[in-house]
N, C-alpha and C. Protein backbone atom coordinates (compact mmCIF):
# COMPACT_ATOMS: atom_id res chain seq x y z
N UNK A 1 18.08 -110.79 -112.32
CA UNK A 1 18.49 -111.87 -113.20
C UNK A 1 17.32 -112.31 -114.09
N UNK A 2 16.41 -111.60 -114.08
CA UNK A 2 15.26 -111.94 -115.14
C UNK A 2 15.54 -111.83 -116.61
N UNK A 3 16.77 -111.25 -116.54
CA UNK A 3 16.75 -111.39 -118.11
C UNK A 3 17.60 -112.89 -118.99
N UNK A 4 17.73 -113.13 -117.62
CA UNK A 4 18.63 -114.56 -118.02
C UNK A 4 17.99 -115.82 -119.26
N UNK A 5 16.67 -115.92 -118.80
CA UNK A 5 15.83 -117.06 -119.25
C UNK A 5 15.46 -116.38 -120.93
N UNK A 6 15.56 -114.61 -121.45
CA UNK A 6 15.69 -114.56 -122.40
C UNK A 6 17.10 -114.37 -122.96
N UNK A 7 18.17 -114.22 -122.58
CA UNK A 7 19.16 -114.37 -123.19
C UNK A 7 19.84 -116.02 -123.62
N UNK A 8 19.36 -116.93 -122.41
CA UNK A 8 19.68 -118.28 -123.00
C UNK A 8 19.55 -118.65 -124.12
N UNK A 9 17.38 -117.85 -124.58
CA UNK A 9 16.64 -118.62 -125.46
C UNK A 9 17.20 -118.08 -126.67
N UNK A 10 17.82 -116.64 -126.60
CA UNK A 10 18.11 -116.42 -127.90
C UNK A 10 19.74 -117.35 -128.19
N UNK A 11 20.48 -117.83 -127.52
CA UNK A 11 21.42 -118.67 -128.04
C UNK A 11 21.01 -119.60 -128.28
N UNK A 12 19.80 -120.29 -127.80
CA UNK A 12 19.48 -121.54 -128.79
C UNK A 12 18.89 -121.52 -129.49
N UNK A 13 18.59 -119.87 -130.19
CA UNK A 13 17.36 -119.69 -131.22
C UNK A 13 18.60 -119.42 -132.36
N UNK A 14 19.44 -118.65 -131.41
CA UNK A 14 20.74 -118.59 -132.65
C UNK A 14 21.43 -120.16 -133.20
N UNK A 15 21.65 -120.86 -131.94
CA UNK A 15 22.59 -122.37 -132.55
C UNK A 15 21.54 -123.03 -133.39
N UNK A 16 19.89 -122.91 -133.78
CA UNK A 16 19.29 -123.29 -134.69
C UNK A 16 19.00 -122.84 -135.86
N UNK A 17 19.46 -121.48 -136.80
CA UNK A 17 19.76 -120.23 -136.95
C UNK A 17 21.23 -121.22 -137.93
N UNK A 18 21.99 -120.97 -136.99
CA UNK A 18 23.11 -121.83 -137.45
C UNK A 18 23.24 -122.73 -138.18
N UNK A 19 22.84 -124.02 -137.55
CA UNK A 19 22.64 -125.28 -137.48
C UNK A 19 22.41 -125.00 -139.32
N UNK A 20 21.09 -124.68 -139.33
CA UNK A 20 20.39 -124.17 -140.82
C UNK A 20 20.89 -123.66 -141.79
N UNK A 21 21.63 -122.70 -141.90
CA UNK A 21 23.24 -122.39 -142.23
C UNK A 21 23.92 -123.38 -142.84
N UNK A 22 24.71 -123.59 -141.63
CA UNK A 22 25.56 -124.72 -141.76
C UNK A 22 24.99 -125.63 -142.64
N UNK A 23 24.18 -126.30 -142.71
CA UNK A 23 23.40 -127.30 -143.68
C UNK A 23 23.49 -127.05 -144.66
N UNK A 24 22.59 -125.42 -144.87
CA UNK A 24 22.91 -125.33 -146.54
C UNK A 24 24.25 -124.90 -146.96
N UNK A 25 25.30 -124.57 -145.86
CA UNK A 25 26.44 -125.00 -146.65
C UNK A 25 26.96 -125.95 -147.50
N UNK A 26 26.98 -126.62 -146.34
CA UNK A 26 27.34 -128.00 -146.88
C UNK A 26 26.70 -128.74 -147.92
N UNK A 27 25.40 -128.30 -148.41
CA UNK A 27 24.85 -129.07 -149.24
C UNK A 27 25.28 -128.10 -150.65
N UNK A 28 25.86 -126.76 -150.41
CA UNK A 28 26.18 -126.35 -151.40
C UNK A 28 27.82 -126.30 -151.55
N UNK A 29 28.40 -127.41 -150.87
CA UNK A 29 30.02 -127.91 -150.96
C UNK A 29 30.58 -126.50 -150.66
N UNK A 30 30.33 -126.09 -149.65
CA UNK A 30 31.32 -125.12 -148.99
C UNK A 30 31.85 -125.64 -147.31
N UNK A 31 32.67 -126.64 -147.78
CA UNK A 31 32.83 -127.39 -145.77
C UNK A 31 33.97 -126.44 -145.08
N UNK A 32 34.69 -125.42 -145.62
CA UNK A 32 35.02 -124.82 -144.28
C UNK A 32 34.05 -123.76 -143.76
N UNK A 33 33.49 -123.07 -144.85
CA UNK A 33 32.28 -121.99 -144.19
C UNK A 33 31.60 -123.25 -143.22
N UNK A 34 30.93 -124.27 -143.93
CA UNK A 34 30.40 -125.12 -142.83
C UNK A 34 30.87 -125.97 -141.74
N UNK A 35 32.02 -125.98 -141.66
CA UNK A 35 32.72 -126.40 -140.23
C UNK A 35 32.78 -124.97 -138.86
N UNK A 36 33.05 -123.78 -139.61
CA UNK A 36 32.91 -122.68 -138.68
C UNK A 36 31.57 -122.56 -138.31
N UNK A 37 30.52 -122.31 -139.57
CA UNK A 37 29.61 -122.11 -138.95
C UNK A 37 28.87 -123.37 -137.78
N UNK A 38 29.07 -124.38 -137.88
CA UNK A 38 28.82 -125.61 -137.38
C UNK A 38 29.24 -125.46 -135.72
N UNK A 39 31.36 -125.25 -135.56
CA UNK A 39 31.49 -124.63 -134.35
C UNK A 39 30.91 -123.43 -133.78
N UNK A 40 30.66 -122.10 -134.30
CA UNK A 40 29.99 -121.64 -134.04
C UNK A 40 28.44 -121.95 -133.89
N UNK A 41 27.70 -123.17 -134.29
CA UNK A 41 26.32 -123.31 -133.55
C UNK A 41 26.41 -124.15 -132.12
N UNK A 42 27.55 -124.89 -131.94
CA UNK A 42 27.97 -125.46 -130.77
C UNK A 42 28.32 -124.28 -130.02
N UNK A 43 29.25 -123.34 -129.90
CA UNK A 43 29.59 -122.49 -129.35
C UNK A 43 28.43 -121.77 -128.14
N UNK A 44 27.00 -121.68 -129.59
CA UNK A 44 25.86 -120.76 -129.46
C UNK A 44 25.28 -121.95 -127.91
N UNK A 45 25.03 -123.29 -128.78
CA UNK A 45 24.49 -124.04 -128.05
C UNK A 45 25.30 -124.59 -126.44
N UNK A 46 26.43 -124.50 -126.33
CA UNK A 46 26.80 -123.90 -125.00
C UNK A 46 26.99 -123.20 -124.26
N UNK A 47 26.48 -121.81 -125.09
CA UNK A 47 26.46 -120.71 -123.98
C UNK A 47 24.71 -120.91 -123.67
N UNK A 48 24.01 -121.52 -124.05
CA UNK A 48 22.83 -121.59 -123.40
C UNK A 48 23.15 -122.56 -122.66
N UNK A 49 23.46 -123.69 -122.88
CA UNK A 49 23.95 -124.09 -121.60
C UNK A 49 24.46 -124.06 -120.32
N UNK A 50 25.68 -123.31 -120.22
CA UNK A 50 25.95 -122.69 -119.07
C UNK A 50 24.94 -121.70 -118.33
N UNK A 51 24.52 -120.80 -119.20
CA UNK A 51 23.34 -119.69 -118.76
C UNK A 51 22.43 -120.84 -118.14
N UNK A 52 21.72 -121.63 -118.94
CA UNK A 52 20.48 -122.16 -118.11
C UNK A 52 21.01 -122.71 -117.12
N UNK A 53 22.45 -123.76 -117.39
CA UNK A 53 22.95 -124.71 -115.74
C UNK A 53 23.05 -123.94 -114.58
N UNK A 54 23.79 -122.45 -114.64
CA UNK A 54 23.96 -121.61 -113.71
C UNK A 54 22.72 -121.13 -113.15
N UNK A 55 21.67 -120.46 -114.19
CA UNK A 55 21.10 -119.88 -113.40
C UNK A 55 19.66 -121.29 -112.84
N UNK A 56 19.68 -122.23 -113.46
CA UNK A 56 19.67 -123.65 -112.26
C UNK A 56 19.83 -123.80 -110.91
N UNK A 57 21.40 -123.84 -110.92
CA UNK A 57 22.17 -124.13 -109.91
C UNK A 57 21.97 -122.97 -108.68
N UNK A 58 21.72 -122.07 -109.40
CA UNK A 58 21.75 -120.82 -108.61
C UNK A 58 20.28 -120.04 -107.59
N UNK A 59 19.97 -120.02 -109.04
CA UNK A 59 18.22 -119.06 -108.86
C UNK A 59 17.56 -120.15 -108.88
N UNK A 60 17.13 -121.57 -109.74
CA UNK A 60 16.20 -122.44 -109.55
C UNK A 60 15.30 -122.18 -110.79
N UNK A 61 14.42 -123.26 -111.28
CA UNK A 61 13.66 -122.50 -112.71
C UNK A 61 12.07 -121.96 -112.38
N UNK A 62 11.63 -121.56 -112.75
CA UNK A 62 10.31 -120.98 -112.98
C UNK A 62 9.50 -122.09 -113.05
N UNK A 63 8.36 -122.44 -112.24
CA UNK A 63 7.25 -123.20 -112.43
C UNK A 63 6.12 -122.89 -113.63
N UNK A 64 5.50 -123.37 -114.25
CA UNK A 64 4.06 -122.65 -114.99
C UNK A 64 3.23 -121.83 -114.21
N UNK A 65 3.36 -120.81 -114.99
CA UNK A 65 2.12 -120.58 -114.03
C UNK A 65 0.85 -120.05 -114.69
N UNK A 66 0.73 -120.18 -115.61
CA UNK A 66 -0.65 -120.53 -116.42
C UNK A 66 -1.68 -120.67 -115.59
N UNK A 67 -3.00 -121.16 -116.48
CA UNK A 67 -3.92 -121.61 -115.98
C UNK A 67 -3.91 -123.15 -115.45
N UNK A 68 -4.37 -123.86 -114.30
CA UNK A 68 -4.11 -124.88 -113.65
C UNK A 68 -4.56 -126.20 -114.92
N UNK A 69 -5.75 -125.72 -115.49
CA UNK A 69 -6.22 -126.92 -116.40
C UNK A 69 -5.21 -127.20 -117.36
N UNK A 70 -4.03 -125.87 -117.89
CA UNK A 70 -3.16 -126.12 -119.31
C UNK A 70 -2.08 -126.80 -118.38
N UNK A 71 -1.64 -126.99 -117.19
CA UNK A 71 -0.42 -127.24 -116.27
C UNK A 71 -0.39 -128.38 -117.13
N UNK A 72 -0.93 -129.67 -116.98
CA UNK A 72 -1.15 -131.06 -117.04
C UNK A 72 -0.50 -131.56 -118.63
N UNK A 73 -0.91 -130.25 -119.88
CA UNK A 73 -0.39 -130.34 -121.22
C UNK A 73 1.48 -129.57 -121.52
N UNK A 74 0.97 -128.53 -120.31
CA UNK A 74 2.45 -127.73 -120.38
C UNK A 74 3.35 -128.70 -120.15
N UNK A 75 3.40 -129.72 -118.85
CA UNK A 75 4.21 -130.75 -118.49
C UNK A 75 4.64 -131.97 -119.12
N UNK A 76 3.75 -132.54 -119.67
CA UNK A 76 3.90 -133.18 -121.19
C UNK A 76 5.03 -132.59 -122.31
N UNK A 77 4.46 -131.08 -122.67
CA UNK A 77 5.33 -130.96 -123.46
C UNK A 77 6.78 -130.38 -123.03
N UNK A 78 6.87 -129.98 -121.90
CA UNK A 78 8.15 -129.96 -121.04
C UNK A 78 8.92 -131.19 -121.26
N UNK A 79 8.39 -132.20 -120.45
CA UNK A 79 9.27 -133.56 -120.60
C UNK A 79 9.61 -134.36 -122.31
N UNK A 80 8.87 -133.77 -123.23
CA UNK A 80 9.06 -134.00 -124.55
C UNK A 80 9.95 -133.13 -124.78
N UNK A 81 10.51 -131.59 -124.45
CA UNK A 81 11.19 -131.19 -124.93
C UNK A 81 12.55 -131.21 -124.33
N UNK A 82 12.68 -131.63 -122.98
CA UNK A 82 13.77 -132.22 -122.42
C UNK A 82 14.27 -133.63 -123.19
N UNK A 83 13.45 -134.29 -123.39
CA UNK A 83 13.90 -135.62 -123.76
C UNK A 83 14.47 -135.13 -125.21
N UNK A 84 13.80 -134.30 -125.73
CA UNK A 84 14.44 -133.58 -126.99
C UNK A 84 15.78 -133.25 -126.98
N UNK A 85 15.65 -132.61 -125.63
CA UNK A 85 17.01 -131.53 -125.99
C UNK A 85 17.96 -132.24 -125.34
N UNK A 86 17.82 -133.47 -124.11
CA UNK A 86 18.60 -134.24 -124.16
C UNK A 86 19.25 -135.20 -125.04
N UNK A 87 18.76 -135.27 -126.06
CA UNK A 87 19.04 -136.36 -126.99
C UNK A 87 19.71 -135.64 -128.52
N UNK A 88 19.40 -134.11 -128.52
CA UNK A 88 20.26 -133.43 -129.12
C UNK A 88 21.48 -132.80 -128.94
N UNK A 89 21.89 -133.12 -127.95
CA UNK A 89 23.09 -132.84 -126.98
C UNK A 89 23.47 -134.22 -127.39
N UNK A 90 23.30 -135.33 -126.85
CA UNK A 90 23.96 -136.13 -126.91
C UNK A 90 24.59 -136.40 -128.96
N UNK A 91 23.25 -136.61 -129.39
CA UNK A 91 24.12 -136.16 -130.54
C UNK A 91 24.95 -135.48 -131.54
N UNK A 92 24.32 -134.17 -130.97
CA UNK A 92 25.48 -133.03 -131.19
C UNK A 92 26.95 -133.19 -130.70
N UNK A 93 27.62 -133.89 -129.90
CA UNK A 93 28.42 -134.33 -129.50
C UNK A 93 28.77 -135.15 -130.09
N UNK A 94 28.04 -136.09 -130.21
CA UNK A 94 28.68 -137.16 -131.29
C UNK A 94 29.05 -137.11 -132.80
N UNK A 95 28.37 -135.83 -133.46
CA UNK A 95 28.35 -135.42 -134.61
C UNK A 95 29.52 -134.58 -134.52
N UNK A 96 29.92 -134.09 -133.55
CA UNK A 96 31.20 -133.05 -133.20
C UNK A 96 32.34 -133.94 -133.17
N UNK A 97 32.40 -134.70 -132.89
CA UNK A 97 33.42 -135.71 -132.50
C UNK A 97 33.83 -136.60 -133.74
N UNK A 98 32.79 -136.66 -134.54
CA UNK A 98 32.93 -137.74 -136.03
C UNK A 98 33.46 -136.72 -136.50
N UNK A 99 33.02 -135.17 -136.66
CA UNK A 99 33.65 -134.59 -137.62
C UNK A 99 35.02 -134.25 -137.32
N UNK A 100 35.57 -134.21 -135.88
CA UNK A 100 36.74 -133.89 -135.67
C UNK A 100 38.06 -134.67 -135.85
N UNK A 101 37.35 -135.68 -135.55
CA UNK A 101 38.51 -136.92 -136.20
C UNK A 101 37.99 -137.53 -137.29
N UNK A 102 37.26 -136.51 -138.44
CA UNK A 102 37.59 -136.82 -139.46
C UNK A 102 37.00 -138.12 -140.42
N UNK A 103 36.55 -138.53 -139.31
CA UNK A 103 35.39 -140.19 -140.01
C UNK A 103 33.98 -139.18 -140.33
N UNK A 104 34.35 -139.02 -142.06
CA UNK A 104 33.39 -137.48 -142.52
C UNK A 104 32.34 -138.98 -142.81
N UNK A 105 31.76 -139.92 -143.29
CA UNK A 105 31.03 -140.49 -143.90
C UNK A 105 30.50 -141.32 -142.63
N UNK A 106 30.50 -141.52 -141.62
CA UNK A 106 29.80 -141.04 -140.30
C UNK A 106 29.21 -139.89 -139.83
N UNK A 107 29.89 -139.10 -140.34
CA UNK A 107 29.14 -137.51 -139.39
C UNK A 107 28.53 -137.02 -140.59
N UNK A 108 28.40 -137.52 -141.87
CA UNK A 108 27.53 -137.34 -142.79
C UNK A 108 25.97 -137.87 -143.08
N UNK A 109 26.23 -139.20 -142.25
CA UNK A 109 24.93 -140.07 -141.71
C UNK A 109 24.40 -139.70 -140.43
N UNK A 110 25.06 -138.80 -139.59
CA UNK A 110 24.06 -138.58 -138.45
C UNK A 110 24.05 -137.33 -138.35
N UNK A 111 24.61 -136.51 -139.39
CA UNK A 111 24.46 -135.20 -139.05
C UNK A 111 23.14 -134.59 -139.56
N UNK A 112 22.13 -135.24 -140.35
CA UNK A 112 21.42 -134.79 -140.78
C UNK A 112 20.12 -134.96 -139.59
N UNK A 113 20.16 -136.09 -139.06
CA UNK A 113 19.52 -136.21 -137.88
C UNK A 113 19.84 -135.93 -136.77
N UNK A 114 20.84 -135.66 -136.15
CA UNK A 114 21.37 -134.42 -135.55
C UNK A 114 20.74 -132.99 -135.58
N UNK A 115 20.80 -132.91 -136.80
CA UNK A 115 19.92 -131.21 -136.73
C UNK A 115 18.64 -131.24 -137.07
N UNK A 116 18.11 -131.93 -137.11
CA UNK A 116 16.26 -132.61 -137.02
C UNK A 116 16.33 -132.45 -135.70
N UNK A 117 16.73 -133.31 -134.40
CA UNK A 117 16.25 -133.48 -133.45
C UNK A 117 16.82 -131.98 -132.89
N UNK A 118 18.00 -131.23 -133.22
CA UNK A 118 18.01 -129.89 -132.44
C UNK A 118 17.19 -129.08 -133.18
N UNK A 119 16.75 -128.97 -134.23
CA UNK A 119 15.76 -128.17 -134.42
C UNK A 119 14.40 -128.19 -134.04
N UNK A 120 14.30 -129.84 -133.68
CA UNK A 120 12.77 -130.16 -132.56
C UNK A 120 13.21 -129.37 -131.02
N UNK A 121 14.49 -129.35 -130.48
CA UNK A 121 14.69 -129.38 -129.67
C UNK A 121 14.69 -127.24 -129.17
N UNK A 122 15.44 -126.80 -130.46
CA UNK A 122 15.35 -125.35 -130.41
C UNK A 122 13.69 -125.09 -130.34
N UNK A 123 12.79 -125.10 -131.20
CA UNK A 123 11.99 -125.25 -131.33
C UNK A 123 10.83 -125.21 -130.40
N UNK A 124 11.04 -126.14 -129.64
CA UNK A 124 10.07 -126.56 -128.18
C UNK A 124 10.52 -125.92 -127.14
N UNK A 125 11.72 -125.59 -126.55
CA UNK A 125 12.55 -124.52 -126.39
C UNK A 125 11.89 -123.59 -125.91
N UNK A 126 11.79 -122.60 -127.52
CA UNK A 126 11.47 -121.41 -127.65
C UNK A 126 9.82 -121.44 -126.99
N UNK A 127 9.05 -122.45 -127.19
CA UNK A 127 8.03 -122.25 -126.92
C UNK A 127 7.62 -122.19 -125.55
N UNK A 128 8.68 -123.32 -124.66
CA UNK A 128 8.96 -123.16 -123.70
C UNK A 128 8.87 -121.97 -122.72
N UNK A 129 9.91 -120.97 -123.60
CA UNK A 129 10.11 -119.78 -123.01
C UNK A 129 8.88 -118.88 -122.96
N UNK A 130 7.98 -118.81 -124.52
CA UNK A 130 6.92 -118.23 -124.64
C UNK A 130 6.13 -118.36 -123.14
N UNK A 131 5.82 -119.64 -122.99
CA UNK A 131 4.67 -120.24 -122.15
C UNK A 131 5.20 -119.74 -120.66
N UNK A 132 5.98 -119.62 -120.56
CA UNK A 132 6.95 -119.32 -118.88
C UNK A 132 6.94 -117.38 -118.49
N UNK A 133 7.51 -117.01 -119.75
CA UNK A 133 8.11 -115.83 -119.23
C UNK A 133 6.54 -114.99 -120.66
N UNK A 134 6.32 -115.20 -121.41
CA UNK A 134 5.46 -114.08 -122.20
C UNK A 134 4.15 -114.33 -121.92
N UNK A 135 3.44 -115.68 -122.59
CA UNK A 135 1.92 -115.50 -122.95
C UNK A 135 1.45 -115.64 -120.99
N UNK A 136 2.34 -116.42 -120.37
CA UNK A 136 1.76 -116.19 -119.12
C UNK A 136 2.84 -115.53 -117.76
N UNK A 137 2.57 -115.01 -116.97
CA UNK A 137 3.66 -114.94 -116.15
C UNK A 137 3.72 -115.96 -115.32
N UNK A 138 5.18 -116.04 -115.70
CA UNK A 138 6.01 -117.70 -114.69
C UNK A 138 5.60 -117.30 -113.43
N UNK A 139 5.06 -118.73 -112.92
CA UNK A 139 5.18 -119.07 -111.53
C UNK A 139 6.13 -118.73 -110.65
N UNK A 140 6.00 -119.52 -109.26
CA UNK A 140 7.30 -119.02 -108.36
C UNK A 140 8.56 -119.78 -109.31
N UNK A 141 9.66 -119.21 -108.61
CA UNK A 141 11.06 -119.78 -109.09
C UNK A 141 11.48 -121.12 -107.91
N UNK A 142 11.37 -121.99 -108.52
CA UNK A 142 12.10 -123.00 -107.65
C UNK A 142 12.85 -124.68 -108.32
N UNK A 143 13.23 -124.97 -107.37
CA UNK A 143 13.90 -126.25 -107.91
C UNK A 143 13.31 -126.85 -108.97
N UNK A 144 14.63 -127.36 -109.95
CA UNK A 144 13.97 -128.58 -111.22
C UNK A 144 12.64 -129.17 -111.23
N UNK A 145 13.10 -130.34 -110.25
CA UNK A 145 11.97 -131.20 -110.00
C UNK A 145 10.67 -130.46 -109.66
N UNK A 146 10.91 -129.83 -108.79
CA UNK A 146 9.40 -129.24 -108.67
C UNK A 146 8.85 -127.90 -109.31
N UNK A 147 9.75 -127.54 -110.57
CA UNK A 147 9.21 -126.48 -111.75
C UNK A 147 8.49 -127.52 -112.55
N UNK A 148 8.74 -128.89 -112.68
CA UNK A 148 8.73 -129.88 -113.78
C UNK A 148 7.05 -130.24 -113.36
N UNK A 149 7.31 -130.92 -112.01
CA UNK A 149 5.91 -131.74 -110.98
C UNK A 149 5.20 -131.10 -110.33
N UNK A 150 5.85 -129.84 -109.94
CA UNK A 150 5.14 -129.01 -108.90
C UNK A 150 4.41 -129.68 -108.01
N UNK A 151 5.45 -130.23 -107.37
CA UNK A 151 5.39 -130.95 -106.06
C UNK A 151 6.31 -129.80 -104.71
């Protein structure tokens, strides 16, 4: 299952990919190309979801395993990019939801910040992945909390 942690990253490298897309659709007044492409970056952005929840739930995540002195900065920017990607979820949802019922001059005011914070969120992400699985080899595999604290 090692290939899991790169197939997630490329769906959220794709739903940002999208996202970007979608934007300049819309700014060039094409809203059904940009409503598909839009579901399709949600689409993208929940199949990384499931991939990462499962293999969570299942296998457990990868600790750092870097050098001990970078641990202390890696973790920092871990919890920055959770708080990221939690907060782009939440508004991605909410931007999904304005546009579906149609209150467009709502989902026109948060959609632009919407895809700011998922593109912070793709973004940190990816680097994420770099730091885990490429520039160093990941640590043991184990629970959330203690991939996060390494406790």
């Amino acid at each position: 299952m090692e290939i899991l942690p790169t197939i997630s990253t490329f769906f959220i490298f794709l739903s940002a990919v999208l996202v970007a897309i979608g934007w300049r659709l819309i700014a060039t007044n094409r809203p059904k190309a940009h409503k598909k492409t839009m579901i399709a970056a949600a689409i993208s952005a929940l199949l990384f979801f499931i991939i990462y929840m499962s293999r969570t739930v299942f296998i457990g995540n990868t600790s750092f395993g870097g050098p001990d002195e970078l641990k202390i900065y890696y973790t920092i920017f871990l919890v920055f990019h959770i708080t990221l990607a939690t907060t782009g979820a939440v508004f991605g949802l909410v931007t999904l939801y304005l546009a579906f019922k149609r209150k467009i001059g709502k989902h026109r005011k948060i959609g632009p910040i919407t895809s700011i914070i998922w593109f912070g969120s793709a973004s940190t992400g990816i680097v994420v992945y770099f730091l885990l699985y490429v520039l160093y080899h990941g640590g043991h595999t184990t629970s959330l909390l203690k991939a996060i604290f390494g406790t």
